[in-house]
Protein backbone atom coordinates (compact mmCIF):
# COMPACT_ATOMS: atom_id res chain seq x y z
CA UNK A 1 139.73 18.47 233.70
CA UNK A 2 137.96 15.05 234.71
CA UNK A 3 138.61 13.92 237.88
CA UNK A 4 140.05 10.54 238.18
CA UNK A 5 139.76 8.02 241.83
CA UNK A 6 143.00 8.34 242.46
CA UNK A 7 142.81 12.59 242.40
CA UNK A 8 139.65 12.04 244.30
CA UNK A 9 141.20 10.17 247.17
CA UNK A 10 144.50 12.91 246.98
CA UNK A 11 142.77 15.60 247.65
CA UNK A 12 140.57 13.66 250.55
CA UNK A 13 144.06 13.61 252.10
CA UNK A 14 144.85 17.04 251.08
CA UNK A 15 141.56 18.21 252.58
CA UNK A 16 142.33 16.32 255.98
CA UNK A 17 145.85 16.86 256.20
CA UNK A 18 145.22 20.51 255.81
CA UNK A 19 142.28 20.18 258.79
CA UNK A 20 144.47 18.62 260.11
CA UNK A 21 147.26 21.10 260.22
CA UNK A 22 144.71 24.17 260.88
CA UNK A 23 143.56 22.13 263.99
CA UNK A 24 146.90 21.67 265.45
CA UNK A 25 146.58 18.05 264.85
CA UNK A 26 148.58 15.01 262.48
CA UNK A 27 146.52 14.17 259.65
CA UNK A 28 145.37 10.65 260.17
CA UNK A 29 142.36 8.32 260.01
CA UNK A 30 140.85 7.06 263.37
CA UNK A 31 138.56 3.88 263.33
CA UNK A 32 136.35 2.89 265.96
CA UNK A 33 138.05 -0.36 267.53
CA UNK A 34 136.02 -3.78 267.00
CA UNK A 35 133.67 -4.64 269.49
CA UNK A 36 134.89 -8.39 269.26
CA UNK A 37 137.96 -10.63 267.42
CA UNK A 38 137.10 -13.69 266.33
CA UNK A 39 139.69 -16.20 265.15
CA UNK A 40 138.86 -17.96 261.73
CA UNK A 41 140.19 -21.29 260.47
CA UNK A 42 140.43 -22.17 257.01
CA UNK A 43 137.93 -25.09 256.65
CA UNK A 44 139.34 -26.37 253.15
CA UNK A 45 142.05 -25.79 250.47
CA UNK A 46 142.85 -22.43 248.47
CA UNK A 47 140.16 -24.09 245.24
CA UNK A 48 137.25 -24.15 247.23
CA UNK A 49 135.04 -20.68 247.11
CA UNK A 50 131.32 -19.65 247.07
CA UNK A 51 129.85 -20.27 250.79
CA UNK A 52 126.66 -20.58 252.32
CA UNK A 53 125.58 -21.33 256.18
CA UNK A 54 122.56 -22.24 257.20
CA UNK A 55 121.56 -22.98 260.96
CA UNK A 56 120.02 -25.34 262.24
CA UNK A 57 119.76 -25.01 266.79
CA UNK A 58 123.19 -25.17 267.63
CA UNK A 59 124.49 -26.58 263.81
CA UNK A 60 125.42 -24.58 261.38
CA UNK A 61 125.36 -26.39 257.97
CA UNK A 62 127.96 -25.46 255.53
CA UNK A 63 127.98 -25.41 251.14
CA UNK A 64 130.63 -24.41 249.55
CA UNK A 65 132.06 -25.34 245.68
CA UNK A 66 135.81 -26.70 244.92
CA UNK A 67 137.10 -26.25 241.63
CA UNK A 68 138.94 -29.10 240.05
CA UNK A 69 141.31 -28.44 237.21
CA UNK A 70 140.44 -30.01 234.33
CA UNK A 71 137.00 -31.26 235.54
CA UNK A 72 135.30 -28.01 236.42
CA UNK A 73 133.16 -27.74 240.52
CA UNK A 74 132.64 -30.08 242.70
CA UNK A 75 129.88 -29.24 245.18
CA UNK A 76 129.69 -29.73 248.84
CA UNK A 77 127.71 -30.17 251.98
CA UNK A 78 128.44 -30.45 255.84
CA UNK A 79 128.52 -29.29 259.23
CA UNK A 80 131.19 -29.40 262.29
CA UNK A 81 131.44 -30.75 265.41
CA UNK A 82 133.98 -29.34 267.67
CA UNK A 83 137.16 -29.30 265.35
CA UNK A 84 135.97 -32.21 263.12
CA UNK A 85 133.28 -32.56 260.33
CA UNK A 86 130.74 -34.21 261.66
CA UNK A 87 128.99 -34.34 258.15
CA UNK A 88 130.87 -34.09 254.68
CA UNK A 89 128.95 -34.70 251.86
CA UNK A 90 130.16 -34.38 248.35
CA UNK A 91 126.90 -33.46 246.15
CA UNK A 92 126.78 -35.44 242.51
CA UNK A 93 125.38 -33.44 240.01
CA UNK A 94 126.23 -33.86 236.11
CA UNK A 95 127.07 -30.03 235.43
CA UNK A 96 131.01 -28.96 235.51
CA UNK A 97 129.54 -25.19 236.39
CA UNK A 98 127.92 -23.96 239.23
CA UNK A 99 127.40 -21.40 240.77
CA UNK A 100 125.42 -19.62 244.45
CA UNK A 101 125.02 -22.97 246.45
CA UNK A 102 122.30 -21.97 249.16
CA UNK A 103 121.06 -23.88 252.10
CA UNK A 104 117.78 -23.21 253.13
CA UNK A 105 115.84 -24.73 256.26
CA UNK A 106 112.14 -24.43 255.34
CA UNK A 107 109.55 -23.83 257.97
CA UNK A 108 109.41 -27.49 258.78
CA UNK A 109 112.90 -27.81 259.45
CA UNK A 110 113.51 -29.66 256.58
CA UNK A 111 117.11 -28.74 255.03
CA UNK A 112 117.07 -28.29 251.46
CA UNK A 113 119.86 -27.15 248.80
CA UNK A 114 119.63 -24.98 245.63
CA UNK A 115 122.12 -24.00 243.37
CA UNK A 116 122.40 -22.67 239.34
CA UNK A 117 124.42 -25.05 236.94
CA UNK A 118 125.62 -24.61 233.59
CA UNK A 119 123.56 -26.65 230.53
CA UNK A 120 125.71 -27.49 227.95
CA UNK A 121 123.56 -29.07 225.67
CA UNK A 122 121.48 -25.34 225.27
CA UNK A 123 124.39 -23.29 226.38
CA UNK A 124 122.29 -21.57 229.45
CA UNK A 125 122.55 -21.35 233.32
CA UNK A 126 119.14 -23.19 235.46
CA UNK A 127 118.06 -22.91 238.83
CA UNK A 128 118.06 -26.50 240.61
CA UNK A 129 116.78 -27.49 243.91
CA UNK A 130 117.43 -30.68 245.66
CA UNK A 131 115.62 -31.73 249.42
CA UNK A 132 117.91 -33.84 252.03
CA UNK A 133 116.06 -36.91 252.08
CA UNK A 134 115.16 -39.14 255.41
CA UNK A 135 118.28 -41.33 254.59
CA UNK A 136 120.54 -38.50 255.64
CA UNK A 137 121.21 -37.71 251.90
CA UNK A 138 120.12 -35.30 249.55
CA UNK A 139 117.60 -36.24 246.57
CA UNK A 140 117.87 -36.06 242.59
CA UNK A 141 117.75 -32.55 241.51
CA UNK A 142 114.57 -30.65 240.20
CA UNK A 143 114.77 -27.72 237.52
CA UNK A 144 113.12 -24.75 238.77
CA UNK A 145 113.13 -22.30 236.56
CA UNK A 146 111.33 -23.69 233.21
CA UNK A 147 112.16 -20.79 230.60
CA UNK A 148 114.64 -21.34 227.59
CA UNK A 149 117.02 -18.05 228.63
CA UNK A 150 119.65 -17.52 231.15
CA UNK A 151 118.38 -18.17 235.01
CA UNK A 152 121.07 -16.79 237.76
CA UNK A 153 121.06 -14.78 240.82
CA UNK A 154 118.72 -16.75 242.77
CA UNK A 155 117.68 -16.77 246.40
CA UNK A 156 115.68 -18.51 248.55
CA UNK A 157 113.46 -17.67 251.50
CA UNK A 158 111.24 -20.08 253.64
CA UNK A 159 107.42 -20.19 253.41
CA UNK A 160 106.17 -19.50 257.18
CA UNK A 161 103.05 -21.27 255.49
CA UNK A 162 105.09 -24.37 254.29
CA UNK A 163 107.66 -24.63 251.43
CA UNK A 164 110.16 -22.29 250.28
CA UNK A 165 110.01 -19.35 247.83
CA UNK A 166 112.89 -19.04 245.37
CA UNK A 167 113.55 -15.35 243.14
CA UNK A 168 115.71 -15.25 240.23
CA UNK A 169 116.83 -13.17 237.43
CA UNK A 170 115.67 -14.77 233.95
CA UNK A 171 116.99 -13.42 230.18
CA UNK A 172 113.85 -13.16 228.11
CA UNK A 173 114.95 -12.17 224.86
CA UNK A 174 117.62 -9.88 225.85
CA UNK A 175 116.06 -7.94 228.96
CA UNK A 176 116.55 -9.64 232.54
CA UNK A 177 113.09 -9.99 234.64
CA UNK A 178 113.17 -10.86 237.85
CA UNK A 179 110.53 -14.62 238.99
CA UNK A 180 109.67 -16.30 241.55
CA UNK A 181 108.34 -20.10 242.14
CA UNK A 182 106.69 -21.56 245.02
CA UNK A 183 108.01 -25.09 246.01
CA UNK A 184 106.40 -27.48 248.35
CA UNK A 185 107.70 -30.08 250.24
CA UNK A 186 106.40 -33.37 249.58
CA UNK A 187 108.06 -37.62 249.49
CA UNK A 188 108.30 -36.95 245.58
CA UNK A 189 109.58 -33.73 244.46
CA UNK A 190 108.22 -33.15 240.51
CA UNK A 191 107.50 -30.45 238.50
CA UNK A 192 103.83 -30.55 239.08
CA UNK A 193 105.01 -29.44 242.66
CA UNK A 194 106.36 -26.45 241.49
CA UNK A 195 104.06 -23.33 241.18
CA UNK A 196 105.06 -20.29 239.47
């Protein structure tokens, strides 16, 4: 007879209860108490899902996606001061999918965002990268990954030597291959700044 989860976790309780009983002792569970509570506040509505933090000294930046009905995600950017926003930037972008918003400070301490986004025109997911600009805004979005297949799963990890390193997991013809690219910071993000 196969077991199924549900037998496994009966006879968990079977096997405890009857330790349990052997013992002199009720069959229960006992969990270590939490070293600390911390309260949590809801930031934003029930739609919104998908977070990232980032820190920055004493801010911690914030990403997060809302879905709209009817119009597809809406991406955002901020960070809080006391009980307010301090910054709350909505992210344009001309995909209705996205997907993994990531903040990343690179080793400069310049704050840049990355997320994946749904091509229509092809049909496939890309990797896109975007640096917040000296105008307190965040600049047009660059394509990382290059190839023709599905690109999702990506993270991103600053350079100690400048720039950021981004991994990802790419469909080439069926089999998924995990890639990496090298971006540098410069005034005028382009593809010839990208280095696989």
């Amino acid at each position: 007879m196969k077991s199924t989860p549900a037998m496994l976790v009966l006879s968990s309780f079977l096997w405890v209860s009857l330790w349990g009983e052997a013992h002199g002792q009720d069959a229960k569970f006992l969990y270590d108490p939490a070293d600390q509570m911390l309260a949590s506040t809801m930031l934003e509505g029930q739609d919104c899902y998908d977070p990232d933090v980032a820190a920055d000294g004493d801010q911690l930046w914030i990403t997060w996606l809302e879905f709209v009905p009817g119009q597809g995600d809406r991406l955002w950017v901020g960070h809080r001061r006391g009980d307010d926003w301090a910054v709350k930037e909505q992210v344009e972008f001309q995909a209705a999918k996205l997907a993994r918003p990531t903040l990343t400070f690179d080793d400069a301490g310049q704050l840049w965002l990355s997320y994946e986004a749904f091509q229509s025109d092809d049909q496939t997911w890309d990797v896109f990268i975007r640096r917040r600009t000296e105008d307190a805004k965040f600049g047009p979005p660059h394509r990382v990954s290059p190839g023709q297949g599905v690109d999702i799963e990506h993270r991103v990890s600053a350079d100690p030597t400048g720039g950021l390193w981004l991994v990802w997991q790419t469909d080439a013809d069926g089999q998924f291959d995990v890639v990496a690219r090298h971006v540098e910071q410069s005034d005028d993000l382009s593809m010839a700044d990208l280095q696989v």
